[in-house]
Structures are given as C-alpha cells and as structure tokens.
C-alpha atoms as a PDB file:
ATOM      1  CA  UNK A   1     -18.511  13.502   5.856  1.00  0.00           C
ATOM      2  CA  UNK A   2     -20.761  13.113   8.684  1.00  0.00           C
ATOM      3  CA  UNK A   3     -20.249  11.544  12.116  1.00  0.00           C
ATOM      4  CA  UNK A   4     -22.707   8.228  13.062  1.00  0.00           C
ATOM      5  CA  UNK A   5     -24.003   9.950  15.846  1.00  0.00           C
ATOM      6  CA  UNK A   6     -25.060  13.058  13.736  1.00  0.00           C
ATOM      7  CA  UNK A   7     -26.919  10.070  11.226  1.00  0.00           C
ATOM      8  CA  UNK A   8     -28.833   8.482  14.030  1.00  0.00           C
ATOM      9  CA  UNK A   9     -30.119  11.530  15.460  1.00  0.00           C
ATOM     10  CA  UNK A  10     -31.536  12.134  12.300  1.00  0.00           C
ATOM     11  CA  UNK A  11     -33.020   9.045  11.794  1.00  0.00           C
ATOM     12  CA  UNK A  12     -34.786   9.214  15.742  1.00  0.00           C
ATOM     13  CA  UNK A  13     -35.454  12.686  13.993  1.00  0.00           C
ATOM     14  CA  UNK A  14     -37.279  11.363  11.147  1.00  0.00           C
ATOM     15  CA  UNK A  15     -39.234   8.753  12.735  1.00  0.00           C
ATOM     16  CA  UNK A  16     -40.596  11.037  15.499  1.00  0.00           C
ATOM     17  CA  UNK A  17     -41.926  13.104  12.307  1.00  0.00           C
ATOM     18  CA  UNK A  18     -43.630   9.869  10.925  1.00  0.00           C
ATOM     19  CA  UNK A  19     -45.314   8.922  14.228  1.00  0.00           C
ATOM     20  CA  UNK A  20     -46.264  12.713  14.881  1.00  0.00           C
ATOM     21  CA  UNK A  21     -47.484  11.998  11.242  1.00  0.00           C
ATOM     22  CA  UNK A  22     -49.437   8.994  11.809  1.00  0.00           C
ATOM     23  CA  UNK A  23     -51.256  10.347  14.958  1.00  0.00           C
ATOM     24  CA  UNK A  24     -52.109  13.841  13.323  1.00  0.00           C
ATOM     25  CA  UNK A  25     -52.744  12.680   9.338  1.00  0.00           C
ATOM     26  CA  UNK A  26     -55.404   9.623   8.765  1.00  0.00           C
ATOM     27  CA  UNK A  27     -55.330  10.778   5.116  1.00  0.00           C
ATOM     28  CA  UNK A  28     -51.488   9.911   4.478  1.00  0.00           C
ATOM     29  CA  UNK A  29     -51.297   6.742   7.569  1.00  0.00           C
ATOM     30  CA  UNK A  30     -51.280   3.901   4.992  1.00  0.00           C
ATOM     31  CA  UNK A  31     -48.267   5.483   3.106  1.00  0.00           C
ATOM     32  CA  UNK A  32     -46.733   6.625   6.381  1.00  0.00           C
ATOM     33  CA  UNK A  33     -46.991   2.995   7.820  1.00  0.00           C
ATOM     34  CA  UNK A  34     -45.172   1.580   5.096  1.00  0.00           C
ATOM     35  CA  UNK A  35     -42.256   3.961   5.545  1.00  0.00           C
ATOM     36  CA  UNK A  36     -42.000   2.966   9.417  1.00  0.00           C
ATOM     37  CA  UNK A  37     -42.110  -0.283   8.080  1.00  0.00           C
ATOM     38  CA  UNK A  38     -39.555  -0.160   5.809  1.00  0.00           C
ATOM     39  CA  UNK A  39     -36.972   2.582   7.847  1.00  0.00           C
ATOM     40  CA  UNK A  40     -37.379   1.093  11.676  1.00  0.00           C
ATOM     41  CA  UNK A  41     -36.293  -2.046  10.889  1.00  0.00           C
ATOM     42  CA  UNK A  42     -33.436  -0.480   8.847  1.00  0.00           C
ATOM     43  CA  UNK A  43     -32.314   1.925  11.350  1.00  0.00           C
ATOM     44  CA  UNK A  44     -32.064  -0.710  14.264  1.00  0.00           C
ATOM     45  CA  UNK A  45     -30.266  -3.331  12.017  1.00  0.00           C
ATOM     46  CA  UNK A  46     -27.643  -0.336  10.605  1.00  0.00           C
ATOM     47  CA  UNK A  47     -27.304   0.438  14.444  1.00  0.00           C
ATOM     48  CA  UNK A  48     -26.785  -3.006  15.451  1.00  0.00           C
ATOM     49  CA  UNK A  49     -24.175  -3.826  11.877  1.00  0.00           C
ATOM     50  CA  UNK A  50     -22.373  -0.117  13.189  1.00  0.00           C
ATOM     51  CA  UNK A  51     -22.319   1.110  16.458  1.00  0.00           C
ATOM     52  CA  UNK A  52     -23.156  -1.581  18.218  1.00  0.00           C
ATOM     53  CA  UNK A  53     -20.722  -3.800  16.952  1.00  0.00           C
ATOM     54  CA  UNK A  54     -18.035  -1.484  17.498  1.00  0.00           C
ATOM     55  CA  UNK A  55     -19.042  -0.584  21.345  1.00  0.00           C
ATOM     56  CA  UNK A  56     -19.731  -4.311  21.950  1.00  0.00           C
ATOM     57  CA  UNK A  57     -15.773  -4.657  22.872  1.00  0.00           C
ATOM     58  CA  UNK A  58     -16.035  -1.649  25.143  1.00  0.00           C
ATOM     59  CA  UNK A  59     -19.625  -1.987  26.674  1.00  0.00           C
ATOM     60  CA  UNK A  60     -21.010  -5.836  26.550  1.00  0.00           C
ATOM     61  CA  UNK A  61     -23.351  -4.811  28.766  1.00  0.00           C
ATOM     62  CA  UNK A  62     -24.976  -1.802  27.337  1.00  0.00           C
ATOM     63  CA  UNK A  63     -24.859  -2.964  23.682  1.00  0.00           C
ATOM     64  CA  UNK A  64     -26.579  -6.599  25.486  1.00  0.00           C
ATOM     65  CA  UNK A  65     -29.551  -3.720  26.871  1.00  0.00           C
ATOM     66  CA  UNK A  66     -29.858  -2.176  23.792  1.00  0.00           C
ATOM     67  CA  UNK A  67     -30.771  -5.534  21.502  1.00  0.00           C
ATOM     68  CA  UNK A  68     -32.697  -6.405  23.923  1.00  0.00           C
ATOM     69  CA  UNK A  69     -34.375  -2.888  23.419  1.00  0.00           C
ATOM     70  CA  UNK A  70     -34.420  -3.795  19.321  1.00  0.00           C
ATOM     71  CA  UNK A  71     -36.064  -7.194  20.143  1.00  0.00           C
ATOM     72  CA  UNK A  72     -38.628  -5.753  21.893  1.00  0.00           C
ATOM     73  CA  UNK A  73     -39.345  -3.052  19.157  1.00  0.00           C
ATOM     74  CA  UNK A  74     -39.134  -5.691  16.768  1.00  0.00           C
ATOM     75  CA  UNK A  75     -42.200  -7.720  18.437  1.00  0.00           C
ATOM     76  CA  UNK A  76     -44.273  -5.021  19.108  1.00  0.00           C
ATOM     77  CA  UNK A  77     -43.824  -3.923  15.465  1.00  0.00           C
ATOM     78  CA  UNK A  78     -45.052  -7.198  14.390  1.00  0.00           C
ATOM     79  CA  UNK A  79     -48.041  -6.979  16.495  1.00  0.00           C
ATOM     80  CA  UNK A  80     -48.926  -3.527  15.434  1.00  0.00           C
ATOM     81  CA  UNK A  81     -48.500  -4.299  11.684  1.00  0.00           C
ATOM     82  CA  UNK A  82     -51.425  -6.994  11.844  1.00  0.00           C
ATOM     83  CA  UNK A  83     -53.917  -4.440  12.796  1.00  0.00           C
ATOM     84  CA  UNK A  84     -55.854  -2.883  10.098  1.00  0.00           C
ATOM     85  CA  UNK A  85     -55.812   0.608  10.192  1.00  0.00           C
ATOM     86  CA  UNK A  86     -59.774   1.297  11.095  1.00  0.00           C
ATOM     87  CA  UNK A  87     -59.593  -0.637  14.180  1.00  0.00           C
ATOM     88  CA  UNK A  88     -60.119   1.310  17.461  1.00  0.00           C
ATOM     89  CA  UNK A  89     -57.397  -0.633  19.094  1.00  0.00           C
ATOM     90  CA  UNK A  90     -54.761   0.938  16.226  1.00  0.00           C
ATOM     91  CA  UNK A  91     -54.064   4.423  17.855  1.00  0.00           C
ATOM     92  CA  UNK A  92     -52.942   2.713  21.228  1.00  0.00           C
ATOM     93  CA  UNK A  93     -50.951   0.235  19.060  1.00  0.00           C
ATOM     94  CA  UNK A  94     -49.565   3.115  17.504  1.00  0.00           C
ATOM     95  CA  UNK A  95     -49.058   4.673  20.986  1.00  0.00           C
ATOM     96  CA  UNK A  96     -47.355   2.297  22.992  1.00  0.00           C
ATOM     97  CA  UNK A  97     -45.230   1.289  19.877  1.00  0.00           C
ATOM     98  CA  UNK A  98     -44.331   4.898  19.950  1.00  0.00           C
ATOM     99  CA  UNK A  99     -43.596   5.133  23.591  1.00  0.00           C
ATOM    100  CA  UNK A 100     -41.177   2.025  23.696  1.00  0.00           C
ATOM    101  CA  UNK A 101     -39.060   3.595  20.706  1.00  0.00           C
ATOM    102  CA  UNK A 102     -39.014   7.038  22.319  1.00  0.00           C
ATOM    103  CA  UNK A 103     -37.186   5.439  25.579  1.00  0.00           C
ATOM    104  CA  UNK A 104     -34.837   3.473  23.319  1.00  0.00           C
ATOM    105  CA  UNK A 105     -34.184   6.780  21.331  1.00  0.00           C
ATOM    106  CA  UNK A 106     -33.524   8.846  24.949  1.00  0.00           C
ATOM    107  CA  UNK A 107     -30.948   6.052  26.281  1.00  0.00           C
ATOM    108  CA  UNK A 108     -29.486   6.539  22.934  1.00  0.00           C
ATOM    109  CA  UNK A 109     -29.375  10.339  23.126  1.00  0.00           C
ATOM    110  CA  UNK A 110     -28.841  10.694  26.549  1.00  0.00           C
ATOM    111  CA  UNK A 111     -26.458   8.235  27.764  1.00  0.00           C
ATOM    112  CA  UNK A 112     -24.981   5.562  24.798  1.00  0.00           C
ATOM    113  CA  UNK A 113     -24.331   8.855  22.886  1.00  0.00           C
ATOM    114  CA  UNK A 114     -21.856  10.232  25.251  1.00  0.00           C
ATOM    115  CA  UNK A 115     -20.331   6.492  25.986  1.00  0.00           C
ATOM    116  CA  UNK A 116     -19.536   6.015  22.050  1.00  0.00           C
ATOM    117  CA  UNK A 117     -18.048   9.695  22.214  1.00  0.00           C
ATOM    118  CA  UNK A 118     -15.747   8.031  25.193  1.00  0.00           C
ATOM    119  CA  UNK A 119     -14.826   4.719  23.832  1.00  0.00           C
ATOM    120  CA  UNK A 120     -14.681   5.622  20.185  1.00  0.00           C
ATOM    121  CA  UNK A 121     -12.190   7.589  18.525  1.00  0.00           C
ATOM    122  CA  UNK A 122     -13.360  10.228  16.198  1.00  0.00           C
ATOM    123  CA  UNK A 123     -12.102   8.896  12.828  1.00  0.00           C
ATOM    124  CA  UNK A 124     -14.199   5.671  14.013  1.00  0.00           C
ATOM    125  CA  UNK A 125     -17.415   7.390  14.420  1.00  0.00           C
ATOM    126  CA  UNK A 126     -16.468   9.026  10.472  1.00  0.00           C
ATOM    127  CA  UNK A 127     -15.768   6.127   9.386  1.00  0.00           C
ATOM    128  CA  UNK A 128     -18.888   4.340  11.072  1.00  0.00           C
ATOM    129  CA  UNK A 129     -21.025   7.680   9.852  1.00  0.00           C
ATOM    130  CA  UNK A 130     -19.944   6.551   6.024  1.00  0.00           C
ATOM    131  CA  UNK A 131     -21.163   2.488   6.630  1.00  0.00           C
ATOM    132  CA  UNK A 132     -24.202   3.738   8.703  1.00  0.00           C
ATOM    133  CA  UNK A 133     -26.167   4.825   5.178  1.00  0.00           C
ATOM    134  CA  UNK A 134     -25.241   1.536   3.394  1.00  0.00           C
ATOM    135  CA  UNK A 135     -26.584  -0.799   6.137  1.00  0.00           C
ATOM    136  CA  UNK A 136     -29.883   0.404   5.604  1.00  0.00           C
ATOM    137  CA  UNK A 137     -29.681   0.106   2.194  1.00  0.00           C
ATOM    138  CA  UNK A 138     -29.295  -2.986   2.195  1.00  0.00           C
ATOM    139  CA  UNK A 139     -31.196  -3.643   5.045  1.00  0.00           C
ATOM    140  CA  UNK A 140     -34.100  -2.026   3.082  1.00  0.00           C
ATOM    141  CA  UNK A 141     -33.542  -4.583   0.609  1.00  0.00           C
ATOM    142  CA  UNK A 142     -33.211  -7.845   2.621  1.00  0.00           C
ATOM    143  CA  UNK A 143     -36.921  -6.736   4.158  1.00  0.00           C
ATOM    144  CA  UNK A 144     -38.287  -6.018   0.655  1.00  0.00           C
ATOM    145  CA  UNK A 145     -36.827  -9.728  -0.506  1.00  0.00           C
END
C-alpha cells in the first residue's frame, strides 16, 4: 500500500518525463501529447476528488490557491491543444504550459506536502493513496466520453 503523497510525486514525476519528452523527441510529440492530454487532466481532478477534499476542512485557503492553480492549467491546456504541432508558436506553448505546472508541482512538493503530513493522519493519506489510482481512472474515462 502506498501513501498519496508517494502517488503524486510520481505522477509530477511522470509528467516532467513527458514534457522533457516533448521538447527533446519531435518523432514521438503527437503520441506524447495525447498522453498529457489524457493524464494532466486526470491527475489534477484525482488531486482535487483526494487530497484536496480532505485538506479543504483544515486549509480553505490553500486548497482555494491550489484550484485556482488547476483552473489556470486547465485554460492554458486548452489553448495549447488547438495548436497544431508544426507551428512555430508550439514550443513556447509547450513552454509556458510547462512552466505554470512546474510552480504548481513545487508548492505541492515544497509546502502542501508537508501541510497534508500535519493535518492528515497517516492511515488517511493510505487510505487516500488507495482512491488516488481510481480517480483517474475514471477521470480518464469521463474525458474519453
């Protein structure tokens, strides 16, 4: 059984990959695109169904920074999806879409990581850590729909 916080990290962990990916590989971007399609989305809504919900009692405040964080992400993923992949504006797309999820992940990391450690209990962030996997399931499959 693995702890929430252990699942997340691997998830910022994965999606670093695919964006070090999609900046490095223009052979595998239209296959890598779909998969930061398809597991951003997921991630943030398993967050928000998860940990969010459970430090929302604890930490309005934060959890009310960090949506706002996954609205953001959410818009600027819709306005890099419309452009095609040859256009010379796509890299800095790709770029700044990058940078805004890398200070989302380092709040995470660096600061809500250590407040869910405080406020939650460690059979809550077990218990969280077994949910966590099945939100983006179906996540996954609400965005496929």
């Amino acid at each position: 059984m693995v702890q929430i916080l252990e699942l997340i990290r691997d998830d910022h962990d994965f999606i670093r990959n695919l964006f070090d990916e999609l900046e490095s590989n223009p052979d595998t971007r239209d296959i890598r695109c779909i998969t930061l399609r398809r597991e951003l989305p997921g991630h943030m809504d398993a967050e928000e169904a998860t940990l969010y919900a459970r430090l929302g009692g604890a930490k309005p405040e934060v959890v009310r920074q960090l949506m706002a964080d996954h609205t953001a992400i959410r818009e600027t993923l819709a306005r890099f999806e419309v452009i095609p992949l040859r256009d010379d504006a796509w890299l800095p797309a790709l770029a700044g879409l990058r940078e805004e999820i890398e200070a989302h992940f380092t709040l995470e990391e660096e600061d809500i990581f250590e407040r869910a450690e405080r406020y939650l209990d460690v059979n809550t962030l077990f218990e969280l850590g077994e949910v966590f996997p099945r939100e983006k399931v179906a996540a996954a499959r609400s965005a496929a729909m």
